[in-house]
N, C-alpha and C. Protein backbone atom coordinates (compact mmCIF):
# COMPACT_ATOMS: atom_id res chain seq x y z
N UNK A 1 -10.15 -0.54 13.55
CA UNK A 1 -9.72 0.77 13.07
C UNK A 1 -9.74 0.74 11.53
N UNK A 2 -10.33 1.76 10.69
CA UNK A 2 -10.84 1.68 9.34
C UNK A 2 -10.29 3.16 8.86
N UNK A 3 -9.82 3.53 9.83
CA UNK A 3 -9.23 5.35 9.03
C UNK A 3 -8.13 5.29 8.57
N UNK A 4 -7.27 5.93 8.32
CA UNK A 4 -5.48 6.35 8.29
C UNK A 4 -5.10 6.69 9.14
N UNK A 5 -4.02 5.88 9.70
CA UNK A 5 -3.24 6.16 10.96
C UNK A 5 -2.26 7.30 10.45
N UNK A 6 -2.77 8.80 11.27
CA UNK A 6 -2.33 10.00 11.04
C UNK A 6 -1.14 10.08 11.75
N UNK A 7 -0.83 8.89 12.47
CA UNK A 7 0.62 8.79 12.97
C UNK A 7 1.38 8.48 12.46
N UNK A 8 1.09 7.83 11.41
CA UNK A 8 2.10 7.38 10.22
C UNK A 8 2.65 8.79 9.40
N UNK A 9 3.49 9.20 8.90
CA UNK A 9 4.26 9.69 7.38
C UNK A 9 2.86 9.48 6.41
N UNK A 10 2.69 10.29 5.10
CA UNK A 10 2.24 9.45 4.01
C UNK A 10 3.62 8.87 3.28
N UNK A 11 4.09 9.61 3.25
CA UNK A 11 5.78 9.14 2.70
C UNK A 11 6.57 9.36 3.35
N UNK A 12 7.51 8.41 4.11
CA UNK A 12 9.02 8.94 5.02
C UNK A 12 10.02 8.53 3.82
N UNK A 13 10.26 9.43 3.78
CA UNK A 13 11.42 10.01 2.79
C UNK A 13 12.90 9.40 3.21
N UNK A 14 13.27 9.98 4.19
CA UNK A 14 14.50 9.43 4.97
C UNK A 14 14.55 7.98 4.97
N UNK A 15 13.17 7.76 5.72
CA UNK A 15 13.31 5.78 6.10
C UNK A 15 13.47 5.11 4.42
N UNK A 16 12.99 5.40 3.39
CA UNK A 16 13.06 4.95 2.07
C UNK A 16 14.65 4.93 1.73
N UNK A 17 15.68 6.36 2.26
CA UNK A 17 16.86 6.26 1.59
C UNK A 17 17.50 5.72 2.56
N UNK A 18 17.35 5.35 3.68
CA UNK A 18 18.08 4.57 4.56
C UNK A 18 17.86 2.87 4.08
N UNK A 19 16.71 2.43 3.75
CA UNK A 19 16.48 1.46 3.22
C UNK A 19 17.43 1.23 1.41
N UNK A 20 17.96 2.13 1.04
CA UNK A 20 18.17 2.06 -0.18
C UNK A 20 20.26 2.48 0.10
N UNK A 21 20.50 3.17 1.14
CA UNK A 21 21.60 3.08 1.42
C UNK A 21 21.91 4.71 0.69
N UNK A 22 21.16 5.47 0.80
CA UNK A 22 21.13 6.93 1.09
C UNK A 22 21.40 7.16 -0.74
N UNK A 23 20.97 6.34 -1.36
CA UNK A 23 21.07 6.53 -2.82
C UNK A 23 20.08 7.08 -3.69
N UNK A 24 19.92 8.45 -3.92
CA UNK A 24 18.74 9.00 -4.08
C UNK A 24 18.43 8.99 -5.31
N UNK A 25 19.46 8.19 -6.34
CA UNK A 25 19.11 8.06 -7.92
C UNK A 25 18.24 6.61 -7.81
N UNK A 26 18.73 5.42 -6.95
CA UNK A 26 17.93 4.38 -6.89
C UNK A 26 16.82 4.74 -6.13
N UNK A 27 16.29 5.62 -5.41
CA UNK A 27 15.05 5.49 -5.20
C UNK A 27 14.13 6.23 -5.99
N UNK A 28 14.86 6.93 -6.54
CA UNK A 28 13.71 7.68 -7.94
C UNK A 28 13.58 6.61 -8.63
N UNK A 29 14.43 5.27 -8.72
CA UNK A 29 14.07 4.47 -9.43
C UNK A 29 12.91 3.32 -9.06
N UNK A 30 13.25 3.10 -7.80
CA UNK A 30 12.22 2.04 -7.24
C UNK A 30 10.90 3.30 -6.73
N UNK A 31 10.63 4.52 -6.68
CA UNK A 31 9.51 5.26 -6.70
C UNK A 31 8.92 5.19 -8.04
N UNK A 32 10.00 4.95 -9.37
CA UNK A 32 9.05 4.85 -10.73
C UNK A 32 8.73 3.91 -10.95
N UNK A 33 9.36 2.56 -10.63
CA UNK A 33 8.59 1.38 -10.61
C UNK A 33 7.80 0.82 -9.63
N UNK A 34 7.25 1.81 -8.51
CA UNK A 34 5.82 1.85 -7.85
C UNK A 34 5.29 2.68 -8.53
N UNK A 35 5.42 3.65 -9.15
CA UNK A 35 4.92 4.38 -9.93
C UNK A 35 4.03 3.59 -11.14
N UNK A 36 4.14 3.10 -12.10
CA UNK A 36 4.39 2.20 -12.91
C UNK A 36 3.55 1.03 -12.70
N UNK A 37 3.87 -0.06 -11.84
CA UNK A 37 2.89 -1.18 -11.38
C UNK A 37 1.94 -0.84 -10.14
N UNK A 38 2.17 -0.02 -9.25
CA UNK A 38 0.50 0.32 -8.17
C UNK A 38 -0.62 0.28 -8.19
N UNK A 39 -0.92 1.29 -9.73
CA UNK A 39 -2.68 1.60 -9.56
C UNK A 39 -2.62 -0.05 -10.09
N UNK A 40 -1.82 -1.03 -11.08
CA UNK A 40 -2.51 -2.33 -11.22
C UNK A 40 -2.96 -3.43 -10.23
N UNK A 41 -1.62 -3.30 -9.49
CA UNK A 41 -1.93 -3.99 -8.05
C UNK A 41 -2.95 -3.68 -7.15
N UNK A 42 -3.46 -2.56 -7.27
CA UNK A 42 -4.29 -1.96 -6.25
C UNK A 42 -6.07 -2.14 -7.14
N UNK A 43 -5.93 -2.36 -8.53
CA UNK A 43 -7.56 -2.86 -9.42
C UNK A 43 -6.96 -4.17 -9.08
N UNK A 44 -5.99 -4.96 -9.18
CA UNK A 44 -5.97 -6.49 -9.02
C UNK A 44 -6.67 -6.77 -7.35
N UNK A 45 -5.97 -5.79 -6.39
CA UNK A 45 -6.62 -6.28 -5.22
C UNK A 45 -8.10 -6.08 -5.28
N UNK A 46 -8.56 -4.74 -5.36
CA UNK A 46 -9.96 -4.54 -5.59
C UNK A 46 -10.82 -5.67 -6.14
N UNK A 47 -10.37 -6.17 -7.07
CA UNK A 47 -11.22 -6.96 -8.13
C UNK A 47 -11.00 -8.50 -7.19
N UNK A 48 -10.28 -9.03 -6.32
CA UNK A 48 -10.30 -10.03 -5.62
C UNK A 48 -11.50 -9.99 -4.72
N UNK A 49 -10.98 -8.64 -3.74
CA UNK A 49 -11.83 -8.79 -3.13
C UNK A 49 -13.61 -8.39 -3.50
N UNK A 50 -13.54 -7.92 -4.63
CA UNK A 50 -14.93 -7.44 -5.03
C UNK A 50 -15.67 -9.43 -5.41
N UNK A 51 -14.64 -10.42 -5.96
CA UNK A 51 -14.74 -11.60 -6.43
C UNK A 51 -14.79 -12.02 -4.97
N UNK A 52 -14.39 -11.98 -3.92
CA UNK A 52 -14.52 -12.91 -2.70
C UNK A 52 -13.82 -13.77 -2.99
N UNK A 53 -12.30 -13.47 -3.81
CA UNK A 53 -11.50 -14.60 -3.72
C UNK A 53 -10.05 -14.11 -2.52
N UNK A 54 -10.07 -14.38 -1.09
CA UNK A 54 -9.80 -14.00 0.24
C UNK A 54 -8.08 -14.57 0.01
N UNK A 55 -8.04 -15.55 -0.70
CA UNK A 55 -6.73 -16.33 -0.51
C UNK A 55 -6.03 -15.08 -1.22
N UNK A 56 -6.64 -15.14 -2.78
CA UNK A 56 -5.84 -14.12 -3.95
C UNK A 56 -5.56 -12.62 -3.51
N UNK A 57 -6.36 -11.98 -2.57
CA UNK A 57 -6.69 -10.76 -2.08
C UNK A 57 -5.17 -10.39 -1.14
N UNK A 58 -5.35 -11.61 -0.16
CA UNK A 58 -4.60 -11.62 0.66
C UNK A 58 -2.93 -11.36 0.13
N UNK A 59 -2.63 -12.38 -0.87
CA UNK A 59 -1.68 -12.49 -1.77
C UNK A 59 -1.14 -11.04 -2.16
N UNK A 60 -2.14 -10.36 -2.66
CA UNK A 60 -1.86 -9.38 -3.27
C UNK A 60 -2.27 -7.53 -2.55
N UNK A 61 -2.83 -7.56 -1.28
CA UNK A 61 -2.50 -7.00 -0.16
C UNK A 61 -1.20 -6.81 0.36
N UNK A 62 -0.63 -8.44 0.21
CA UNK A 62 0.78 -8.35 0.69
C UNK A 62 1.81 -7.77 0.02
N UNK A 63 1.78 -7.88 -1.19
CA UNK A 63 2.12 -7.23 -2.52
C UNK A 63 2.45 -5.78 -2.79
N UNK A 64 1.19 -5.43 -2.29
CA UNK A 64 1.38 -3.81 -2.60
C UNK A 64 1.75 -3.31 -0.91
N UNK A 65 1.41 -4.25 -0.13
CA UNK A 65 2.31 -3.99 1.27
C UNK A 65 3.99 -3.24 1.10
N UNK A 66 4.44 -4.53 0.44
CA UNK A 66 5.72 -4.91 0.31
C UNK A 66 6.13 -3.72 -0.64
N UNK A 67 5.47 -3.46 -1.35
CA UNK A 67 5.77 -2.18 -2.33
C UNK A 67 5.45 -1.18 -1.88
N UNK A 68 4.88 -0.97 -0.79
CA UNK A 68 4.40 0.24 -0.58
C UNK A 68 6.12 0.84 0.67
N UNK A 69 6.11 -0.43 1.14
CA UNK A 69 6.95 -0.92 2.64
C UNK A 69 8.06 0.14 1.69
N UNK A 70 8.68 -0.89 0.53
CA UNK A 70 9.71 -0.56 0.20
C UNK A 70 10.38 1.13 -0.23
N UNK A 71 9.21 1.99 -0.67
CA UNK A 71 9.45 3.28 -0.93
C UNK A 71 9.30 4.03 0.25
N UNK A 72 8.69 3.38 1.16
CA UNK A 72 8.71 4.57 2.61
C UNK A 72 6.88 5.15 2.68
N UNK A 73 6.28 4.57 1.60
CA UNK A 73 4.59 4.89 1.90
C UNK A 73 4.11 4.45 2.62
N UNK A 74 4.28 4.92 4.14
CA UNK A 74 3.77 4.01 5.37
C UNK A 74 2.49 4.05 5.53
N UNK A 75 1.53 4.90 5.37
CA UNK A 75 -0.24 5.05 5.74
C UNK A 75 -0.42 3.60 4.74
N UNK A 76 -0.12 4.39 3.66
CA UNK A 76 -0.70 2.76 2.55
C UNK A 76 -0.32 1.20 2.80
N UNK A 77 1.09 1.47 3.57
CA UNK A 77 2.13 -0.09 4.12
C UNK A 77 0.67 -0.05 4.73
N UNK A 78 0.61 0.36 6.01
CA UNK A 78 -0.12 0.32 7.14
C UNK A 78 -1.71 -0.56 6.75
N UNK A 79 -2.39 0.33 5.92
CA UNK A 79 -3.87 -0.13 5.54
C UNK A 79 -3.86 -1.24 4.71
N UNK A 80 -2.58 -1.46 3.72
CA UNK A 80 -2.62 -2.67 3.43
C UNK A 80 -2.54 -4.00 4.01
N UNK A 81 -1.60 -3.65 5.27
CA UNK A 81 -1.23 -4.60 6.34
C UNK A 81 -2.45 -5.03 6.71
N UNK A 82 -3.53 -4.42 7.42
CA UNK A 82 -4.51 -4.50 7.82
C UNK A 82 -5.80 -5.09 7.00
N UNK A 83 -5.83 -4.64 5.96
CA UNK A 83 -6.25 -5.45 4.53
C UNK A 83 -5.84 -6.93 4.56
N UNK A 84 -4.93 -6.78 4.46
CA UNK A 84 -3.90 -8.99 4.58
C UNK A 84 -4.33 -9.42 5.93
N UNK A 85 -4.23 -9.00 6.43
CA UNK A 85 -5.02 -9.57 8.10
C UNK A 85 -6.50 -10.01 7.70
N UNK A 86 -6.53 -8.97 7.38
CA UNK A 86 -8.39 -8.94 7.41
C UNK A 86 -9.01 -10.08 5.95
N UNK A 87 -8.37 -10.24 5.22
CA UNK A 87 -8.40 -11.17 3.91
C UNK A 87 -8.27 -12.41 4.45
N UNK A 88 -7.06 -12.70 5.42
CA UNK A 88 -6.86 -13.79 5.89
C UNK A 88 -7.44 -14.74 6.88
N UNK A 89 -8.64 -13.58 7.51
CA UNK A 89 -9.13 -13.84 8.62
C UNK A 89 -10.90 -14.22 7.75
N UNK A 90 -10.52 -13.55 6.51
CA UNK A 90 -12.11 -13.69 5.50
C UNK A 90 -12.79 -12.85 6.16
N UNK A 91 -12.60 -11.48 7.18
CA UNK A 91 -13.33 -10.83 7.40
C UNK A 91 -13.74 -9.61 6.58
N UNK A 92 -15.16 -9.49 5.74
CA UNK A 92 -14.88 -8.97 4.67
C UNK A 92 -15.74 -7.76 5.70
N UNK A 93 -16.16 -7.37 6.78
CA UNK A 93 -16.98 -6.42 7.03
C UNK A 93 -15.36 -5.40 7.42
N UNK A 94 -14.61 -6.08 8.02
CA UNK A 94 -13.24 -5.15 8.03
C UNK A 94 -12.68 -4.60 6.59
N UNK A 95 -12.34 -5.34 5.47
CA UNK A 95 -12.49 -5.34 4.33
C UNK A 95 -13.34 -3.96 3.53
N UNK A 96 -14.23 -4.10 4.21
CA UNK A 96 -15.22 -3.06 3.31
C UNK A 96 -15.13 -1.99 3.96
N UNK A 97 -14.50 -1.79 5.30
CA UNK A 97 -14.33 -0.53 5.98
C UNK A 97 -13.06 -0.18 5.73
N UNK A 98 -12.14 -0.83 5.63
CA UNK A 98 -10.60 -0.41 5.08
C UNK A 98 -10.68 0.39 3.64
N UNK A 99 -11.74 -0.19 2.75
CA UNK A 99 -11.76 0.68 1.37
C UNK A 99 -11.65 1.55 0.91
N UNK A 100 -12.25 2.61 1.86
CA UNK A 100 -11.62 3.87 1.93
C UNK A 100 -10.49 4.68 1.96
N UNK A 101 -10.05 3.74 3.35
CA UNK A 101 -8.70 4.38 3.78
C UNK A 101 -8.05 3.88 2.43
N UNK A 102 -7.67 2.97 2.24
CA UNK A 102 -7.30 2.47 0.95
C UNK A 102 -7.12 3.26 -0.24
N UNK A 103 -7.72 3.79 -0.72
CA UNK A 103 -7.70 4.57 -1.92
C UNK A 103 -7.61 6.05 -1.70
N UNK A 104 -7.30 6.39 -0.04
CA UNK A 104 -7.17 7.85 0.40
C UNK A 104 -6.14 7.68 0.49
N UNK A 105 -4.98 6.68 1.09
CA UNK A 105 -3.68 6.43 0.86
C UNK A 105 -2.93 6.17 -0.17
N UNK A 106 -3.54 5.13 -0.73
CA UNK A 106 -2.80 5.67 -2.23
C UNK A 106 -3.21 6.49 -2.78
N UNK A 107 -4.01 7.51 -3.21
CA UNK A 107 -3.76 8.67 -3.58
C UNK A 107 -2.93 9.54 -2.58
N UNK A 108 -2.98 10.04 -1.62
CA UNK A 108 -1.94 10.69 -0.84
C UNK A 108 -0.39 10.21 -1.27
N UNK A 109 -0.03 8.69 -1.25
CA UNK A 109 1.05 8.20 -1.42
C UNK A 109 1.37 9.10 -2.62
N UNK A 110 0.61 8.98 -4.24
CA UNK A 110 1.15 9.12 -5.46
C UNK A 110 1.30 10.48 -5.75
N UNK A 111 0.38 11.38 -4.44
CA UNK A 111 0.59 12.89 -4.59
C UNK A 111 2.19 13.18 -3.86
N UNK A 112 2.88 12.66 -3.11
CA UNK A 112 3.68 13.46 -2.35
C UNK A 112 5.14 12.60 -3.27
N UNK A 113 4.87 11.26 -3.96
CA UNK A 113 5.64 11.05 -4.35
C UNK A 113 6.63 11.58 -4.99
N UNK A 114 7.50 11.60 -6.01
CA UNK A 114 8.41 12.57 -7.17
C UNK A 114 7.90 11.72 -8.05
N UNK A 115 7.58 12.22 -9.19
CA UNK A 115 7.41 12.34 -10.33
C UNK A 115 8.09 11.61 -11.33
């Protein structure tokens, strides 16, 4: 599977402030510091895997996983997840079909975000 799982949220809102303990000043805060470090993490992953370095990719798949996890951007959690699988497994033909979804999720993510 290489699309966006349309079953996912692009952003669950709720699951983010339940994760944060319904504190909606700290998650404007941890949304500006995904705000802030993403698009780098997301040219750092690119540029791994464009290098065929699978270990570093993987690393940093997990990365923007974990960041994505943490604000409630589940399509992007999701394709990244699948990205770290697929890095780990060195399957780069999965890899090159995820790319898409990839950069359709994070943009979706950074559109619905707050500002």
């Amino acid at each position: 599977m290489s699309e966006l799982n349309s079953a996912l949220p692009v952003w669950n809102k709720a699951d983010a402030l339940t994760r944060l303990m319904n504190n909606e000043t700290l998650l404007l805060r941890v949304v500006g510091m995904f705000r802030s470090t993403a698009q780098e993490q997301l040219d750092e992953l690119k540029a791994h895997i464009s290098n065929e370095r699978m270990k570093d990719a993987t690393r940093m798949a997990h990365t923007l996983k974990g960041a994505s996890g943490n604000i409630g951007a589940e399509q992007l959690m999701d394709v990244c997840a699948r990205l770290e699988r697929a890095a780990e497994q060195g399957d780069s033909a999965t890899i090159n079909a995820l790319m898409p979804a990839l950069d359709q999720a994070f943009a979706a993510a950074l559109a619905e975000l707050p500002a």
